[in-house]
PDB file of N, CA and C in Angstrom:
ATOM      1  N   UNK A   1     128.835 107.450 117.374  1.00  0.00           N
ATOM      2  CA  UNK A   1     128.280 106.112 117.287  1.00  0.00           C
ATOM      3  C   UNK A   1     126.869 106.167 117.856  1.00  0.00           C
ATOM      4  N   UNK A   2     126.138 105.749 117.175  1.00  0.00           N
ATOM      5  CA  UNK A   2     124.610 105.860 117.885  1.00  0.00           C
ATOM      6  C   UNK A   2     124.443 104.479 118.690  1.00  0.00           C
ATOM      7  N   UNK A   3     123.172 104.426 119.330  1.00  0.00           N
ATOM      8  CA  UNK A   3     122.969 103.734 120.455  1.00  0.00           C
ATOM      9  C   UNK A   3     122.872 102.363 119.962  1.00  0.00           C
ATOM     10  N   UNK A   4     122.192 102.048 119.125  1.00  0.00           N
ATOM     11  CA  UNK A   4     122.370 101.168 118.389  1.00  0.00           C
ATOM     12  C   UNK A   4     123.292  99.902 118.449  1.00  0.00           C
ATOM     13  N   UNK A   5     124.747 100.647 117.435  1.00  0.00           N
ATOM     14  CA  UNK A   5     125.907 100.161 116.727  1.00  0.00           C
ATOM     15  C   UNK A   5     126.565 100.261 118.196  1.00  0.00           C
ATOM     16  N   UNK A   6     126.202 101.255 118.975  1.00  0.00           N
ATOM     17  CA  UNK A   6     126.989 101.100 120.647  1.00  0.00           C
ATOM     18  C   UNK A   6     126.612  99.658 121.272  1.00  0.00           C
ATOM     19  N   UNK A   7     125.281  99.216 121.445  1.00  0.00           N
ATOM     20  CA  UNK A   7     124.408  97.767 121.610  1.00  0.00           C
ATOM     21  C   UNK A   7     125.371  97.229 120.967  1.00  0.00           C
ATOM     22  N   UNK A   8     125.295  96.761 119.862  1.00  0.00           N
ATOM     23  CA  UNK A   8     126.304  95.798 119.180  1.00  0.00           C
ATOM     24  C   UNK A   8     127.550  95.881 119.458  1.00  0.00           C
ATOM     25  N   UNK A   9     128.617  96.722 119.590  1.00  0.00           N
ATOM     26  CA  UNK A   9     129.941  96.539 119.851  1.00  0.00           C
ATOM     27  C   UNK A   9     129.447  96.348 121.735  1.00  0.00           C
ATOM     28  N   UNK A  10     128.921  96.456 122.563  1.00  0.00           N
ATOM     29  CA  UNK A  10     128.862  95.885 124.078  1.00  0.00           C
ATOM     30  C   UNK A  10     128.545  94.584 123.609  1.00  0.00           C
ATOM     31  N   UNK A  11     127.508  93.943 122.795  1.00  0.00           N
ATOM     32  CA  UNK A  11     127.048  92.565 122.489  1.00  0.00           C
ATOM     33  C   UNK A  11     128.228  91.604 122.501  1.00  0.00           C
ATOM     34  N   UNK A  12     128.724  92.155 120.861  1.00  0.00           N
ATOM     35  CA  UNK A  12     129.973  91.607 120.476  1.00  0.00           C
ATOM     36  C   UNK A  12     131.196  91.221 121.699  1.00  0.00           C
ATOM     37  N   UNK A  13     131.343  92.566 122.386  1.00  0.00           N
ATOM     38  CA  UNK A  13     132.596  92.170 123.351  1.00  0.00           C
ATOM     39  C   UNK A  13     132.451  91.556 124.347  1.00  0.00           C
ATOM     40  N   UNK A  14     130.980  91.100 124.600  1.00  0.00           N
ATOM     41  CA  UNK A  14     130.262  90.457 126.165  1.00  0.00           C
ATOM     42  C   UNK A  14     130.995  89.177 125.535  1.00  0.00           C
ATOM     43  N   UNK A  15     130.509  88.527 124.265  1.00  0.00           N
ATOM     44  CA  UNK A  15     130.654  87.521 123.574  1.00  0.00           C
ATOM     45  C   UNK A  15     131.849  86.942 123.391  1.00  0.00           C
ATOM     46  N   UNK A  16     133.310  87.580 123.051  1.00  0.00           N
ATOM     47  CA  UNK A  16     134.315  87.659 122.816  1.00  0.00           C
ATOM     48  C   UNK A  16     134.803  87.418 124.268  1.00  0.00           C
ATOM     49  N   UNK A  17     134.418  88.261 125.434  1.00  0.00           N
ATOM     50  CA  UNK A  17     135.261  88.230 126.920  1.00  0.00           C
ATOM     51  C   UNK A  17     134.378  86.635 127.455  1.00  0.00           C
ATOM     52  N   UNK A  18     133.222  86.116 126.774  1.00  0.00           N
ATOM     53  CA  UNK A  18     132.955  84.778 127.590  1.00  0.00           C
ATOM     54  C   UNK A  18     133.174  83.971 126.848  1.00  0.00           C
ATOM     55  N   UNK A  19     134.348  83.952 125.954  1.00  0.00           N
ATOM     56  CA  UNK A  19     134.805  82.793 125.064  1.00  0.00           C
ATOM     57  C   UNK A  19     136.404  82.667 125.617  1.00  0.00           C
ATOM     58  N   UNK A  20     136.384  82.705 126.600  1.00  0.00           N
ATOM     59  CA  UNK A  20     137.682  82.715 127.416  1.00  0.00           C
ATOM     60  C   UNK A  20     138.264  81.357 126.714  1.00  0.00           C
ATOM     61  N   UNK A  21     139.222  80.910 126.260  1.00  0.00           N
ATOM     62  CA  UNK A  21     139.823  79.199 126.174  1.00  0.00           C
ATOM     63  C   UNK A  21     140.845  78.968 127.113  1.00  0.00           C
ATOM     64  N   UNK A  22     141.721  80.162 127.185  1.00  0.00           N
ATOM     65  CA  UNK A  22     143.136  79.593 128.227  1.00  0.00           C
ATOM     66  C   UNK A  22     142.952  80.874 128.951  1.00  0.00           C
ATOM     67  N   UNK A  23     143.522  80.795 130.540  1.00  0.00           N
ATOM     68  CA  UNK A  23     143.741  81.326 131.633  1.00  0.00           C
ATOM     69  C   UNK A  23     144.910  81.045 132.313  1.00  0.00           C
ATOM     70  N   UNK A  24     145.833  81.452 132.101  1.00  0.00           N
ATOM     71  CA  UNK A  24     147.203  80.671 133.011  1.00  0.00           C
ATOM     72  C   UNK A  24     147.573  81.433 133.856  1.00  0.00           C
ATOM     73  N   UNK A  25     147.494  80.836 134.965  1.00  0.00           N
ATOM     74  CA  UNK A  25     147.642  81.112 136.495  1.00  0.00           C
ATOM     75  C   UNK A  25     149.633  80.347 137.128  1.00  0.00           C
ATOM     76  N   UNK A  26     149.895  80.902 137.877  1.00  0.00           N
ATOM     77  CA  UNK A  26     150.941  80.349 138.821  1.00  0.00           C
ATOM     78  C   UNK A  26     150.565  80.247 139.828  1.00  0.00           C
ATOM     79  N   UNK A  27     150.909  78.509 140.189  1.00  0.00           N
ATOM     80  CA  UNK A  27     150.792  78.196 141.934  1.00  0.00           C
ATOM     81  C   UNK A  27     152.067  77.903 142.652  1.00  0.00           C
ATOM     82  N   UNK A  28     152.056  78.545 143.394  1.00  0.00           N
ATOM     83  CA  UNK A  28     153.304  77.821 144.417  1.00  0.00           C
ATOM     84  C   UNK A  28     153.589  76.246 145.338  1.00  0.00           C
ATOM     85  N   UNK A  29     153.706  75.184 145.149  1.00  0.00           N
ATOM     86  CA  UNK A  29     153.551  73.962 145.841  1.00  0.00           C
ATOM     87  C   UNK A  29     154.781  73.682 146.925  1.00  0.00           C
ATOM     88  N   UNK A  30     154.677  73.794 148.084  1.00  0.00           N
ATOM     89  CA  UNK A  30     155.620  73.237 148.582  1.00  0.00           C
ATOM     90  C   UNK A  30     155.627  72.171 148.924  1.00  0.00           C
ATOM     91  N   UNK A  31     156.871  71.465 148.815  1.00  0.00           N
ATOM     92  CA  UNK A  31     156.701  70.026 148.575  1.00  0.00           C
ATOM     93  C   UNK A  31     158.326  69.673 149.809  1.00  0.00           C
ATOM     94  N   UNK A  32     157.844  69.722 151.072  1.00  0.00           N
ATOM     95  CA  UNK A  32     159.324  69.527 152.324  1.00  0.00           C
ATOM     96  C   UNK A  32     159.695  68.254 151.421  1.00  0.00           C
ATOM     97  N   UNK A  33     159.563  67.467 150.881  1.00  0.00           N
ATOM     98  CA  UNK A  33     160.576  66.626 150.794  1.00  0.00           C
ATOM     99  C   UNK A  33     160.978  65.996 149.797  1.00  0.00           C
ATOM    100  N   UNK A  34     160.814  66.913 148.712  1.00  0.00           N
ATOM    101  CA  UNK A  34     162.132  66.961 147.802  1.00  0.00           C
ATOM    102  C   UNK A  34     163.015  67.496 147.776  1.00  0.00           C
ATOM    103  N   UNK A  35     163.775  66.399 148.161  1.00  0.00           N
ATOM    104  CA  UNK A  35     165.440  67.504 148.649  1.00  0.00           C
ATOM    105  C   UNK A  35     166.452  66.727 147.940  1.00  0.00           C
ATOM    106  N   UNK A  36     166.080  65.924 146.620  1.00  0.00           N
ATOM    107  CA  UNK A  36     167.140  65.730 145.405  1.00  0.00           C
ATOM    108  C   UNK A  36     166.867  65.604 144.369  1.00  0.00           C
ATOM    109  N   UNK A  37     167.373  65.515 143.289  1.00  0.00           N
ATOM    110  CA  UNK A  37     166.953  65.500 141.712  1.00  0.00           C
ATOM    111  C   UNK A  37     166.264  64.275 141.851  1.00  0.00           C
ATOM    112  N   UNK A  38     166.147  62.968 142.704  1.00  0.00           N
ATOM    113  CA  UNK A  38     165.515  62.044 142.202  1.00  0.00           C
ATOM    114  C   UNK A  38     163.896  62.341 142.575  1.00  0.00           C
ATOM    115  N   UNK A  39     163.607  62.800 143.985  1.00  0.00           N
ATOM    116  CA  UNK A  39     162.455  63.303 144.279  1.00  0.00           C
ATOM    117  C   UNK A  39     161.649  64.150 142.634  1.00  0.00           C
ATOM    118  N   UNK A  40     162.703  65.223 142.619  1.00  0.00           N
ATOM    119  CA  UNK A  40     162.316  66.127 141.824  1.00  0.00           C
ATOM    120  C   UNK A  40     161.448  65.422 140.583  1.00  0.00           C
ATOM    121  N   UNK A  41     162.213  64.304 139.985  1.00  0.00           N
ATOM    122  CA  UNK A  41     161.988  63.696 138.951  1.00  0.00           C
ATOM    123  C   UNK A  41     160.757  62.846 139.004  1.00  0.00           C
ATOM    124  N   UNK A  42     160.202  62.240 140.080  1.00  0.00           N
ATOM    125  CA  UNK A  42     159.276  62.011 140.139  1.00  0.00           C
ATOM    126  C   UNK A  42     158.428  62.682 140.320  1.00  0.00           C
ATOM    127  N   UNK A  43     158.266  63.783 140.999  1.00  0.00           N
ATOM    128  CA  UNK A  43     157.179  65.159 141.392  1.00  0.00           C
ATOM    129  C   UNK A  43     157.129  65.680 139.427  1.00  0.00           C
ATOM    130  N   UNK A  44     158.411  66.202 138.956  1.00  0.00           N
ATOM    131  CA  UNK A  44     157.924  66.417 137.658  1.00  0.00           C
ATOM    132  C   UNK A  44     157.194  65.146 136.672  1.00  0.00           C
ATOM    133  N   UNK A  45     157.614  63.966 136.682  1.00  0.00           N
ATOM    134  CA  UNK A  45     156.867  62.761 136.159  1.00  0.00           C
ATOM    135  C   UNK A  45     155.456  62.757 136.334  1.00  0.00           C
ATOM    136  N   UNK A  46     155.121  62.821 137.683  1.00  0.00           N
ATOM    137  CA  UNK A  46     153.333  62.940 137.887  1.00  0.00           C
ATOM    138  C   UNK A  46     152.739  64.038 137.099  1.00  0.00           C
ATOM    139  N   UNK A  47     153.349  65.524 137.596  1.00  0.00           N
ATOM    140  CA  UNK A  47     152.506  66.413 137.010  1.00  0.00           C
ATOM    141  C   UNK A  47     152.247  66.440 135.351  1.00  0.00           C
ATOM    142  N   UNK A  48     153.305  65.912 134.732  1.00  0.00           N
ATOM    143  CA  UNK A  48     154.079  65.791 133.358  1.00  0.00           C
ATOM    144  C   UNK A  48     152.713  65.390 132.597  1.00  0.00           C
ATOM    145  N   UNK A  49     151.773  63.996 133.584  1.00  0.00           N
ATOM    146  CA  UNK A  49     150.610  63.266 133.355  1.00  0.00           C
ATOM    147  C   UNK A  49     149.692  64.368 133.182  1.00  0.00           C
ATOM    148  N   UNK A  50     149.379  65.341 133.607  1.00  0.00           N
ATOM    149  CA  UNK A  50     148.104  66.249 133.521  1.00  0.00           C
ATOM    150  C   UNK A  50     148.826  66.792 132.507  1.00  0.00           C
ATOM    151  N   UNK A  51     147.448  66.707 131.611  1.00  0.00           N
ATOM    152  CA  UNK A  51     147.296  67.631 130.199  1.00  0.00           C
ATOM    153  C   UNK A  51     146.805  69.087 130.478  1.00  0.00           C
ATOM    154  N   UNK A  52     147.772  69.916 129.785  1.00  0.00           N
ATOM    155  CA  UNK A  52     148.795  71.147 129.570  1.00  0.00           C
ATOM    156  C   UNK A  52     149.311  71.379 130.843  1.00  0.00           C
ATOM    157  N   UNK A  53     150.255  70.168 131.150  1.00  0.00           N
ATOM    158  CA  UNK A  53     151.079  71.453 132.082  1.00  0.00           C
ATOM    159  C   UNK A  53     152.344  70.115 131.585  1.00  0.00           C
ATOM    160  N   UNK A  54     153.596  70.887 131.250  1.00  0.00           N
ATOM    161  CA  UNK A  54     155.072  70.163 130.834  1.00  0.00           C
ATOM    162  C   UNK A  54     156.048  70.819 131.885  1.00  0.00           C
ATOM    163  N   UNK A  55     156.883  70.162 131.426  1.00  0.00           N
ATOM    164  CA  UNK A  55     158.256  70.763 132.674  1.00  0.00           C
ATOM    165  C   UNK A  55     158.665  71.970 132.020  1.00  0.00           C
ATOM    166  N   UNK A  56     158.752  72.808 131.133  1.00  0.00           N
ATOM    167  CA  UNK A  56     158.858  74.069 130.789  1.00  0.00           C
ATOM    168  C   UNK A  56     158.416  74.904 131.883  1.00  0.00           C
ATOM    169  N   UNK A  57     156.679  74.456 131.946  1.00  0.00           N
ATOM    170  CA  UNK A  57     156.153  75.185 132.602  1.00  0.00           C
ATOM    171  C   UNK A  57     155.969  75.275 134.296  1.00  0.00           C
ATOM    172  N   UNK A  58     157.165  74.716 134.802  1.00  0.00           N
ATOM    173  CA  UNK A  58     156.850  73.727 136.102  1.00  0.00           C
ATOM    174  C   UNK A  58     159.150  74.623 136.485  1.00  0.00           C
ATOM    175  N   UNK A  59     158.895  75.672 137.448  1.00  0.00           N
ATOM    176  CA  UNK A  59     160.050  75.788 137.840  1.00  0.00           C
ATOM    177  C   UNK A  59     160.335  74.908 139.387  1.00  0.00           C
ATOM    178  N   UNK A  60     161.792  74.359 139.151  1.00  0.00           N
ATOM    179  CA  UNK A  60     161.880  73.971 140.840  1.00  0.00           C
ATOM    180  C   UNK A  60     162.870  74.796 141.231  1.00  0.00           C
ATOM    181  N   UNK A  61     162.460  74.977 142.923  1.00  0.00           N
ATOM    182  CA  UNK A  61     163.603  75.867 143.905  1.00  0.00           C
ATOM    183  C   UNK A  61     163.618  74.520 144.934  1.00  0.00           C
ATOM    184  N   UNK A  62     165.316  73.968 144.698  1.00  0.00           N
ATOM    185  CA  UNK A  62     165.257  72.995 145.390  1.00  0.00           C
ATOM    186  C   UNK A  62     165.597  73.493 146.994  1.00  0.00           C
ATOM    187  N   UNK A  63     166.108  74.583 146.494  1.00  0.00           N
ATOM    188  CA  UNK A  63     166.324  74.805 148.057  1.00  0.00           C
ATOM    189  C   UNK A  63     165.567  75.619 149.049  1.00  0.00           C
ATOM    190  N   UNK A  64     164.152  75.851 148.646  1.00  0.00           N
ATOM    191  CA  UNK A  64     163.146  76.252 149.637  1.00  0.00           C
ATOM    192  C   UNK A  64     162.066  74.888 149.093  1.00  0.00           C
ATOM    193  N   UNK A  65     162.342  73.978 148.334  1.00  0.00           N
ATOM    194  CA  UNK A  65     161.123  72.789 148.369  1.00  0.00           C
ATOM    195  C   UNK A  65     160.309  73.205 147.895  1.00  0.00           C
ATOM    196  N   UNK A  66     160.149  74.121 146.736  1.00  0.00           N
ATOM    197  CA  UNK A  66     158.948  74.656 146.204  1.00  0.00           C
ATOM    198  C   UNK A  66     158.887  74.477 144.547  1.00  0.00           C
ATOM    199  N   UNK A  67     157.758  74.236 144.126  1.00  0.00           N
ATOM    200  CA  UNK A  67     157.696  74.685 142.815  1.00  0.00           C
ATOM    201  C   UNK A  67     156.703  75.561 142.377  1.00  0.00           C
ATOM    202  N   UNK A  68     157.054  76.285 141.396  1.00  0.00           N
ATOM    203  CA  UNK A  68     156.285  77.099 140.302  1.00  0.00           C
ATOM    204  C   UNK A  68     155.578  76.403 139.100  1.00  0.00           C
ATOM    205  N   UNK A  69     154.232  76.324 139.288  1.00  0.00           N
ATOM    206  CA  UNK A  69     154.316  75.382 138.354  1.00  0.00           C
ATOM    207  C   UNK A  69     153.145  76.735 137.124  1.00  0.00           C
ATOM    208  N   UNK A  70     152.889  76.695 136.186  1.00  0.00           N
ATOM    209  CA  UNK A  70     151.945  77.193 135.224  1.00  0.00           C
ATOM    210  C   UNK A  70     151.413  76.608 134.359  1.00  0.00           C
ATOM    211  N   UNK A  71     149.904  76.352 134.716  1.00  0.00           N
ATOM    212  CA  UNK A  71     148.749  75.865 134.711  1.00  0.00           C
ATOM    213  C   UNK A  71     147.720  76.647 133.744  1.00  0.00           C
ATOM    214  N   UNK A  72     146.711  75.921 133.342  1.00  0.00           N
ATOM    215  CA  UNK A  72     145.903  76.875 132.679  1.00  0.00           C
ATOM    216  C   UNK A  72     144.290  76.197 133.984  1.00  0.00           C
ATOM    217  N   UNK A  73     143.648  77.512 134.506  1.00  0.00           N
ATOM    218  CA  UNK A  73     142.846  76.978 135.454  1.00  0.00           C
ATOM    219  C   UNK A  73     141.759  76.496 135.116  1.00  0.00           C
ATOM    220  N   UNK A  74     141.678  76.668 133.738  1.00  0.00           N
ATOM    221  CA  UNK A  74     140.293  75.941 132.796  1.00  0.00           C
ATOM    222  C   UNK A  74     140.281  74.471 132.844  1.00  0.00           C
ATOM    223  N   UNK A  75     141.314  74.059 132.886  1.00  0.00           N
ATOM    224  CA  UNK A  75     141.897  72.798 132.982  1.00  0.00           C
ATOM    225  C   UNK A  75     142.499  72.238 134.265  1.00  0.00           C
ATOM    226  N   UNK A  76     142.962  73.360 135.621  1.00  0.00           N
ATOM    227  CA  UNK A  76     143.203  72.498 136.490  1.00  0.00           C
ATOM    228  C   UNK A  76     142.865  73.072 137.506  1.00  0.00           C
ATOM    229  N   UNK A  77     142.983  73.626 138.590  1.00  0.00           N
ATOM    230  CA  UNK A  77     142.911  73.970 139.628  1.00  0.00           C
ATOM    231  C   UNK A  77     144.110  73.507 140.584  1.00  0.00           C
ATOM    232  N   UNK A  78     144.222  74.539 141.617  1.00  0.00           N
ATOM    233  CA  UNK A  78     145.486  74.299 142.745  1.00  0.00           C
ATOM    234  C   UNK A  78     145.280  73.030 143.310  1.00  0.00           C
ATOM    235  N   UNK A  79     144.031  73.228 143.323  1.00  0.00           N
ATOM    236  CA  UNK A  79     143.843  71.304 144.319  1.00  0.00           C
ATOM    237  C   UNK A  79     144.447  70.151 143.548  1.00  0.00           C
ATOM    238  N   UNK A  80     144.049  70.772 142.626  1.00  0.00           N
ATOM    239  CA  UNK A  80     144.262  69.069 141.531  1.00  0.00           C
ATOM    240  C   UNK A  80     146.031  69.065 141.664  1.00  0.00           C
ATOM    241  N   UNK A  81     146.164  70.275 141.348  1.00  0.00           N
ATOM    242  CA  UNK A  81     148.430  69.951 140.813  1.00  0.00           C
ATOM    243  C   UNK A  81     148.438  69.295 142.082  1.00  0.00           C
ATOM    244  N   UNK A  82     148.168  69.585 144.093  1.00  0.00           N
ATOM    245  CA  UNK A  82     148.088  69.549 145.162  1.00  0.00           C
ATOM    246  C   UNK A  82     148.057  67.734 144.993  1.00  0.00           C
ATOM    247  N   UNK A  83     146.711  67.607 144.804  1.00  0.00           N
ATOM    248  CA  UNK A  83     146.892  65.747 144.887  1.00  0.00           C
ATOM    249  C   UNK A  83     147.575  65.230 144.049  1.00  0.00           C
ATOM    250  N   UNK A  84     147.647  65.864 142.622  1.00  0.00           N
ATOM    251  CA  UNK A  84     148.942  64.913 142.061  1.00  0.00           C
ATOM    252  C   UNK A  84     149.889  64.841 142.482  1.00  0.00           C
ATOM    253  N   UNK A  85     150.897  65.673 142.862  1.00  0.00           N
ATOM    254  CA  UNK A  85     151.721  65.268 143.703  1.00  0.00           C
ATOM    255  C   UNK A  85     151.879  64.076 145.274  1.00  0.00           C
ATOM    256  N   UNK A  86     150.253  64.612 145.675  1.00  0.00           N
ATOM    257  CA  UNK A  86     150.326  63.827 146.995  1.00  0.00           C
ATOM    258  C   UNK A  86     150.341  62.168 146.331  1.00  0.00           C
ATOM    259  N   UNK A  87     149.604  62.334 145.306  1.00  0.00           N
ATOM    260  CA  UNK A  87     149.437  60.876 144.684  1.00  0.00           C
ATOM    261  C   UNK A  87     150.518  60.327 144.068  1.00  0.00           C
ATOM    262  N   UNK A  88     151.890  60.988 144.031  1.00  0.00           N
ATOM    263  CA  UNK A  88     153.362  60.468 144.119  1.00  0.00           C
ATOM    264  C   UNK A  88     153.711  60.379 145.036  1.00  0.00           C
ATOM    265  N   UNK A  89     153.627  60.711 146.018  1.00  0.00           N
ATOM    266  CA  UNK A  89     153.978  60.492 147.389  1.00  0.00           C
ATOM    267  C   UNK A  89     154.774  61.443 148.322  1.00  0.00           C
ATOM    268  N   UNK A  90     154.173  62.817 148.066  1.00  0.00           N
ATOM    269  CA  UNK A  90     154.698  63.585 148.621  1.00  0.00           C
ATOM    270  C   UNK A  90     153.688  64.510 148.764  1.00  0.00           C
ATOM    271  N   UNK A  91     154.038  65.122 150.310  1.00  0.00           N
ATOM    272  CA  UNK A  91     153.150  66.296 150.701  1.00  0.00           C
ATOM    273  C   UNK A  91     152.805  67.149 150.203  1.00  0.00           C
ATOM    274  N   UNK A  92     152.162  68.072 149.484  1.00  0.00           N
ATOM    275  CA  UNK A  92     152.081  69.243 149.007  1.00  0.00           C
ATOM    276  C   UNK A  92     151.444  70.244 149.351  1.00  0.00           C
ATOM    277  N   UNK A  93     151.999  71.251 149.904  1.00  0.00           N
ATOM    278  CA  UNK A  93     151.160  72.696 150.632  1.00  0.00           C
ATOM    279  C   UNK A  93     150.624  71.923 152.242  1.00  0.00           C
ATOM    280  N   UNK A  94     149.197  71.383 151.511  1.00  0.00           N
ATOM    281  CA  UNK A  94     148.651  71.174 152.925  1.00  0.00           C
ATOM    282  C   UNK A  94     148.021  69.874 152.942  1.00  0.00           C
ATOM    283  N   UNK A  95     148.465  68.969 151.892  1.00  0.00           N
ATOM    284  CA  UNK A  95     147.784  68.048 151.459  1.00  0.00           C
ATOM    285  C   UNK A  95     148.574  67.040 151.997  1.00  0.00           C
ATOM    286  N   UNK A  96     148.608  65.923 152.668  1.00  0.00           N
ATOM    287  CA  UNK A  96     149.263  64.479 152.986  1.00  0.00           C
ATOM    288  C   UNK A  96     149.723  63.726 151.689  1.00  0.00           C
ATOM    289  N   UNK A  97     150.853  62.942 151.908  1.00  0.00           N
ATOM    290  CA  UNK A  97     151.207  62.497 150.843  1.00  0.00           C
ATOM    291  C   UNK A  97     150.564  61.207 150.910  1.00  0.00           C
ATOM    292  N   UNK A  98     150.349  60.776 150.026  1.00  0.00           N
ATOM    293  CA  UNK A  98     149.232  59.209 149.655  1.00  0.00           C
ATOM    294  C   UNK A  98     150.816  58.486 150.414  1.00  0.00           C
ATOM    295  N   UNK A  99     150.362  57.521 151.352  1.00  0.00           N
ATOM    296  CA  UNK A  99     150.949  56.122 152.184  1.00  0.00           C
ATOM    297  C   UNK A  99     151.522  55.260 150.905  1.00  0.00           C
ATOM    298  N   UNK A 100     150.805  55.154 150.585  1.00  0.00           N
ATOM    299  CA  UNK A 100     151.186  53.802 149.488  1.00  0.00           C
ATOM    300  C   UNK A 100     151.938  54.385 148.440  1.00  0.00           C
ATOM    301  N   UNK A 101     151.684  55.521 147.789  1.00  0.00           N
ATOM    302  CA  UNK A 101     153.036  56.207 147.061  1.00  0.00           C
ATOM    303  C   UNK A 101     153.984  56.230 147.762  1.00  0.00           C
ATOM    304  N   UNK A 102     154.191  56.910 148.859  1.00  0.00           N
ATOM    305  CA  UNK A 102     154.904  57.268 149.569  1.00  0.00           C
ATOM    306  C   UNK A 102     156.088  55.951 149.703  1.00  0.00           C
ATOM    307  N   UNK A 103     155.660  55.060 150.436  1.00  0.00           N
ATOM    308  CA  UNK A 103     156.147  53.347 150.214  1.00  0.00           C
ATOM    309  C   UNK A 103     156.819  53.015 149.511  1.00  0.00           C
ATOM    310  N   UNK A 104     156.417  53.617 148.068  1.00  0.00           N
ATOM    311  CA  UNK A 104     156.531  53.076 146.767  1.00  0.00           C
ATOM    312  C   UNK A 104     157.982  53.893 146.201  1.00  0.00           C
ATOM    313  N   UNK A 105     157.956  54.951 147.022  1.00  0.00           N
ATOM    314  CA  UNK A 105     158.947  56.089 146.166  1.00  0.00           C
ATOM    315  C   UNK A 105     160.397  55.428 146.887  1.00  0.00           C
ATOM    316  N   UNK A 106     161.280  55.668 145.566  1.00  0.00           N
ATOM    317  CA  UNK A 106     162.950  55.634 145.497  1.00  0.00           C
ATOM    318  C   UNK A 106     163.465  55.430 147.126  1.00  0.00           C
ATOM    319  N   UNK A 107     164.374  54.966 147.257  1.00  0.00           N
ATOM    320  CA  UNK A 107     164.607  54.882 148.885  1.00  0.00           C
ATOM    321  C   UNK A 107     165.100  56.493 149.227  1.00  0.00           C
ATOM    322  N   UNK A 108     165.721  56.968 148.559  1.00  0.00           N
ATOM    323  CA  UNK A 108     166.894  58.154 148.309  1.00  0.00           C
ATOM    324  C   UNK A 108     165.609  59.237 148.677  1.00  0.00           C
ATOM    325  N   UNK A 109     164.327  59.077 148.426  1.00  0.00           N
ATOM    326  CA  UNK A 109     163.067  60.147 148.326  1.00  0.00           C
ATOM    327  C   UNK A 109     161.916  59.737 149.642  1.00  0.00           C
ATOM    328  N   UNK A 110     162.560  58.785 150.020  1.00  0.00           N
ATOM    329  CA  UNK A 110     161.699  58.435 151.661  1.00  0.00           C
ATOM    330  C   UNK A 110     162.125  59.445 152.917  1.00  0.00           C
TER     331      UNK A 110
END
């Protein structure tokens, strides 16, 4: 291959590797206080709201309070899944759960 047609196939693949569209990452969220399917159901309801991420992609371990959720990071970042949840009313990782969600949530999830 001469130096050339070498230029062009590096060109080409610079081009191709910065046309990235999806990146899907796994975050871990712990969330102390979902400790029943009704919690659960609301923690999956919020995230459900951010576009591309569904409950497919969203595992729960109810019994360490955690979820798996898979994200594409083009579209979200750890912080963001982090306040949606807090913005249902529950803690997440390291984030406070919003007061007024919190209030708001199921008695069974207080």
């Amino acid at each position: 291959m001469n130096a050339r047609m070498m230029g062009l196939a590096l060109s080409l693949a610079a081009v191709v590797a910065g046309c990235r569209q999806v990146d899907i990452r796994t975050a871990v969220l712990y969330v102390p206080a979902m400790t029943n399917q009704a919690c659960v159901n609301v923690v999956l309801k919020a995230l459900n709201t951010e576009q591309g991420i569904s409950s497919p992609q969203v595992t729960v371990r109810q019994d360490s309070c955690t979820l798996e959720v898979r994200y594409d990071s083009l579209r979200h970042s750890l912080k963001n899944l982090e306040f949606t949840v807090a913005d249902a009313g529950f803690a997440a990782n390291d984030i406070p759960a919003n007061v007024a969600a919190q209030q708001a949530l199921p008695p069974e999830c207080r």
